[in-house]
Each structure stands twice: as C-alpha cells, then as structure tokens.
Protein backbone atom coordinates (compact mmCIF):
# COMPACT_ATOMS: atom_id res chain seq x y z
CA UNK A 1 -24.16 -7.76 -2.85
CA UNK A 2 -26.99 -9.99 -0.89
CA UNK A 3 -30.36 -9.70 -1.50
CA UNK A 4 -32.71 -10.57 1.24
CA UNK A 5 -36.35 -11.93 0.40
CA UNK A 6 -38.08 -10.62 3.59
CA UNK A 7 -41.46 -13.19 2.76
CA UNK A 8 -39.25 -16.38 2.79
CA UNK A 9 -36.08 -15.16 5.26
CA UNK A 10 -33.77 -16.51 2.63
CA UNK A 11 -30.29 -14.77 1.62
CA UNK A 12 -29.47 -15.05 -1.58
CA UNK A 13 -25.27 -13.96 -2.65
CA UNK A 14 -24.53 -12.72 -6.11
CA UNK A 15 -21.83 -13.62 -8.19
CA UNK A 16 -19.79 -10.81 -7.90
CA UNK A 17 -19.13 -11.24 -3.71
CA UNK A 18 -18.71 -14.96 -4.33
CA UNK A 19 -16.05 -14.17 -5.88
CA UNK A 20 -14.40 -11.82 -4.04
CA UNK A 21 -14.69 -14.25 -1.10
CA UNK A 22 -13.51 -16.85 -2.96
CA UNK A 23 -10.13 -15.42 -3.80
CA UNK A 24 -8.01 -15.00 -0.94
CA UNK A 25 -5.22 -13.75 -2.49
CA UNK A 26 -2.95 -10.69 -1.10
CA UNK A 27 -3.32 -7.17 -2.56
CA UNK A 28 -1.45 -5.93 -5.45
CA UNK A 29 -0.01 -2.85 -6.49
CA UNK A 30 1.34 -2.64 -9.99
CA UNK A 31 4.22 0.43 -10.03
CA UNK A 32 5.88 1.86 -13.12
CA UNK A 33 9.66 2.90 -13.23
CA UNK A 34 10.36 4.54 -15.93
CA UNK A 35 14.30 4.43 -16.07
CA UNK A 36 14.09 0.20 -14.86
CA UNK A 37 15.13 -2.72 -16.04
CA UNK A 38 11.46 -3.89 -15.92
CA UNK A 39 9.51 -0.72 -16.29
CA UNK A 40 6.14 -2.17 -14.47
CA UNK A 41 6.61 -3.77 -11.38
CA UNK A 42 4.02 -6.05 -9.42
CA UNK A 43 4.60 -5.80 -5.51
CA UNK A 44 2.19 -7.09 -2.81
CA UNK A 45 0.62 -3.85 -0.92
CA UNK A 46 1.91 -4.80 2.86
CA UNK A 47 5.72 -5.04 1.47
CA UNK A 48 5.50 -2.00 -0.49
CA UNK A 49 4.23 -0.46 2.45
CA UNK A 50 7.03 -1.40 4.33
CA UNK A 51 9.02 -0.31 2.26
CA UNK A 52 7.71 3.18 1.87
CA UNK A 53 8.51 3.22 5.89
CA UNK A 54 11.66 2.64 5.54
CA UNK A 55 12.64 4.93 3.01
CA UNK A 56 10.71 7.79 5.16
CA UNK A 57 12.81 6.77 8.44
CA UNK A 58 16.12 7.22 6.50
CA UNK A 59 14.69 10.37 4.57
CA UNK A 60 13.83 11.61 8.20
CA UNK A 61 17.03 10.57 9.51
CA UNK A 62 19.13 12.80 6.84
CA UNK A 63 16.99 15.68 7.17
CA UNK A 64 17.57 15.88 11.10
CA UNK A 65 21.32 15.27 10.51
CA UNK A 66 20.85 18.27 8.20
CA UNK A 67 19.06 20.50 10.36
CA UNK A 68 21.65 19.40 13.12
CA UNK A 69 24.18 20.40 10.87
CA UNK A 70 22.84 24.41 9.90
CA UNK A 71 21.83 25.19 13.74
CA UNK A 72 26.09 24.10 14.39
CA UNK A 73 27.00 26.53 11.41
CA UNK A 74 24.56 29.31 12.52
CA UNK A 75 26.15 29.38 15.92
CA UNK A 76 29.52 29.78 14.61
C-alpha cells in the first residue's frame, strides 16, 4: 500500500508491497492427490496450466471420436 503526504509530495511504501516486489519468484499452486505417491504436490501455476490444456485437447479429442462414432452407428 503507498501512502501519499499531499503537504510534502513524498511517497512513502509499506512493508507489506516491499515485499511483494521484492520476491520475484513464480506462482505456486500446491495440489493434493489423494491415491499418490506424494499426496501434496507443489507445481508452478504456468506449467500446471499447461498441463490442464493438454489434458482438455485429448479429453476433446476422445469425445469427438465418440460422437463420430454414435452418428456412424445411428445411420446404420
């Protein structure tokens, strides 16, 4: 948060965005899988993301093959 002293012009930072500044470090999202090896699982948020893509793109992928598949059998 910055607080501005409108007499004097002067910016003044508190600790809390100093710090957030001050670590540069990428995103983390902690995940829990139950039935794992290692139960809680620590991934950085842009490679989970990707990821998550993925996994929707092949999801996506079988479900057209699917649909594909009942319009062939509906015909016949």
């Amino acid at each position: 948060m910055r607080i501005t002293d409108v007499k004097n012009n002067e910016v003044a930072e508190t600790k809390s965005e100093t710090i957030w500044e001050a670590s540069q470090e990428p995103f983390v999202h902690k995940s829990y899988h139950e039935m794992s090896d290692t139960p809680v699982v620590e991934v950085d948020a842009l490679k989970q993301l990707q990821e998550n893509i993925e996994l929707l793109s092949d999801v996506q992928n079988r479900l057209s093959f699917l649909m594909r598949e009942v319009r062939y059998m509906m015909k016949a």
